[in-house]
Protein backbone atom coordinates (compact mmCIF):
# COMPACT_ATOMS: atom_id res chain seq x y z
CA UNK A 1 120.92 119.25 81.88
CA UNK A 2 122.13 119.10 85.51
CA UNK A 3 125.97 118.73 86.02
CA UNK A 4 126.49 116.61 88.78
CA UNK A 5 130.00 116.77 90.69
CA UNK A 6 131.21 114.32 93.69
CA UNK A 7 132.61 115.22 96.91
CA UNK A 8 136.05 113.32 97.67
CA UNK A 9 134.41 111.70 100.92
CA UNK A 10 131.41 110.85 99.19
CA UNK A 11 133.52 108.90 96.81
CA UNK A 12 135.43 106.98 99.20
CA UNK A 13 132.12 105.92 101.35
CA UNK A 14 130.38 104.65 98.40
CA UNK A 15 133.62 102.40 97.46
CA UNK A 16 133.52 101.05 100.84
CA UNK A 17 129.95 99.57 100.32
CA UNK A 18 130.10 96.12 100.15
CA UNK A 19 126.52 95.07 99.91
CA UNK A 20 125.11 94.82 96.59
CA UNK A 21 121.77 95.80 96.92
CA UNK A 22 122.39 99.09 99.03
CA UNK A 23 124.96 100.04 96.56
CA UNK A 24 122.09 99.60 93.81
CA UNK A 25 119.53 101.26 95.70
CA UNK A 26 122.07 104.00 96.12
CA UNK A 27 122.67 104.50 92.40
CA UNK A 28 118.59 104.46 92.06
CA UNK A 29 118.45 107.26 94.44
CA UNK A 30 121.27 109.08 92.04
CA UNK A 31 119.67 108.70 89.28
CA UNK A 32 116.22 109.78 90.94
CA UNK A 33 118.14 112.60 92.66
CA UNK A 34 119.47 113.67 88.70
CA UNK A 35 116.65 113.75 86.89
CA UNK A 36 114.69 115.61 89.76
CA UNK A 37 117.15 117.63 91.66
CA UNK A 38 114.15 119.10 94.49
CA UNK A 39 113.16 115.64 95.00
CA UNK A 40 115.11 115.83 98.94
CA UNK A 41 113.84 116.99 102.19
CA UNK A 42 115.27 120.71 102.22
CA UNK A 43 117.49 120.70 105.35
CA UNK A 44 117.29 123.32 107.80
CA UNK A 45 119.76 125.92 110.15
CA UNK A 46 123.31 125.40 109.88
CA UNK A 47 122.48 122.49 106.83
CA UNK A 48 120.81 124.91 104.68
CA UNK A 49 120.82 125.24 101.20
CA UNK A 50 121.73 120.81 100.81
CA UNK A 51 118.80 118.61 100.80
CA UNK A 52 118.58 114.87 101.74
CA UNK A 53 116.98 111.58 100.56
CA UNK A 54 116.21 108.38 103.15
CA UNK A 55 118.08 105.43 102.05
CA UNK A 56 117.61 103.08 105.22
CA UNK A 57 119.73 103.08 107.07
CA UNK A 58 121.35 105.94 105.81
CA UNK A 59 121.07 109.81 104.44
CA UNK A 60 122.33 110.73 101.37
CA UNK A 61 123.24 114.03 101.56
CA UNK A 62 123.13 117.06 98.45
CA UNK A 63 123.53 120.45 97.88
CA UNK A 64 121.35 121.40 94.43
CA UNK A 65 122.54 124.91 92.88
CA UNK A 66 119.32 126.13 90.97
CA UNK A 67 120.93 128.61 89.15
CA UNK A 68 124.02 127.02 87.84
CA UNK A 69 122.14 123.69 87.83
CA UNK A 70 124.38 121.81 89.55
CA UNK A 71 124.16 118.97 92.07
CA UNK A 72 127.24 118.13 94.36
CA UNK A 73 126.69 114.91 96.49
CA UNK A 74 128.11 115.87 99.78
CA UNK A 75 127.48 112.26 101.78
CA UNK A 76 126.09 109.38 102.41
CA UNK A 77 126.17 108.62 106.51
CA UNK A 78 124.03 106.05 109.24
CA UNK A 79 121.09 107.81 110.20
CA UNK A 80 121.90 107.50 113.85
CA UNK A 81 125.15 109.59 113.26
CA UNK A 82 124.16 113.06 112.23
C-alpha cells in the first residue's frame, strides 16, 4: 500500500478551488495517481525524481519514492506558469 503525504502548499491551493468539477477531476487524478504511482510524465533536469499529470489547465505535480512507497503531492499550478 502506498502512503501518500501532502505538501503544506499543495493543501492550501486545492482549498482555494472553487469550481466543482476541477476540484473532482482533481481528486480523480489522486486517486488514479494512488493506485498507480508511475502513471505521470517523469520530469526532467533540475525536476527530477517528481512526475506530473495534465489536469487542464493545470499540472499536478508528485514526487513517487519507489522504495519506501511513498507519494508526496508537491503542487498543483496553471500550466502557463512553470
Amino acid at each position: 500500500m502506498v502512503t501518500v503525504a501532502y505538501s503544506t502548499g499543495f493543501e492550501k491551493t486545492i482549498r482555494k478551488i472553487k469550481d466543482n468539477s476541477l476540484k473532482a477531476h482533481v481528486k480523480a487524478q489522486i486517486i488514479r495517481i494512488i493506485n498507480n504511482p508511475e502513471t505521470g510524465k517523469p520530469m526532467r533536469y533540475c525536476r527530477k525524481k517528481t512526475r506530473e499529470v495534465y489536469i487542464p489547465p493545470f499540472r499536478l505535480s508528485y514526487c513517487y519514492d519507489k522504495h519506501a512507497d511513498s507519494v508526496v503531492f508537491l503542487t498543483l499550478y496553471h500550466k502557463d506558469e512553470q
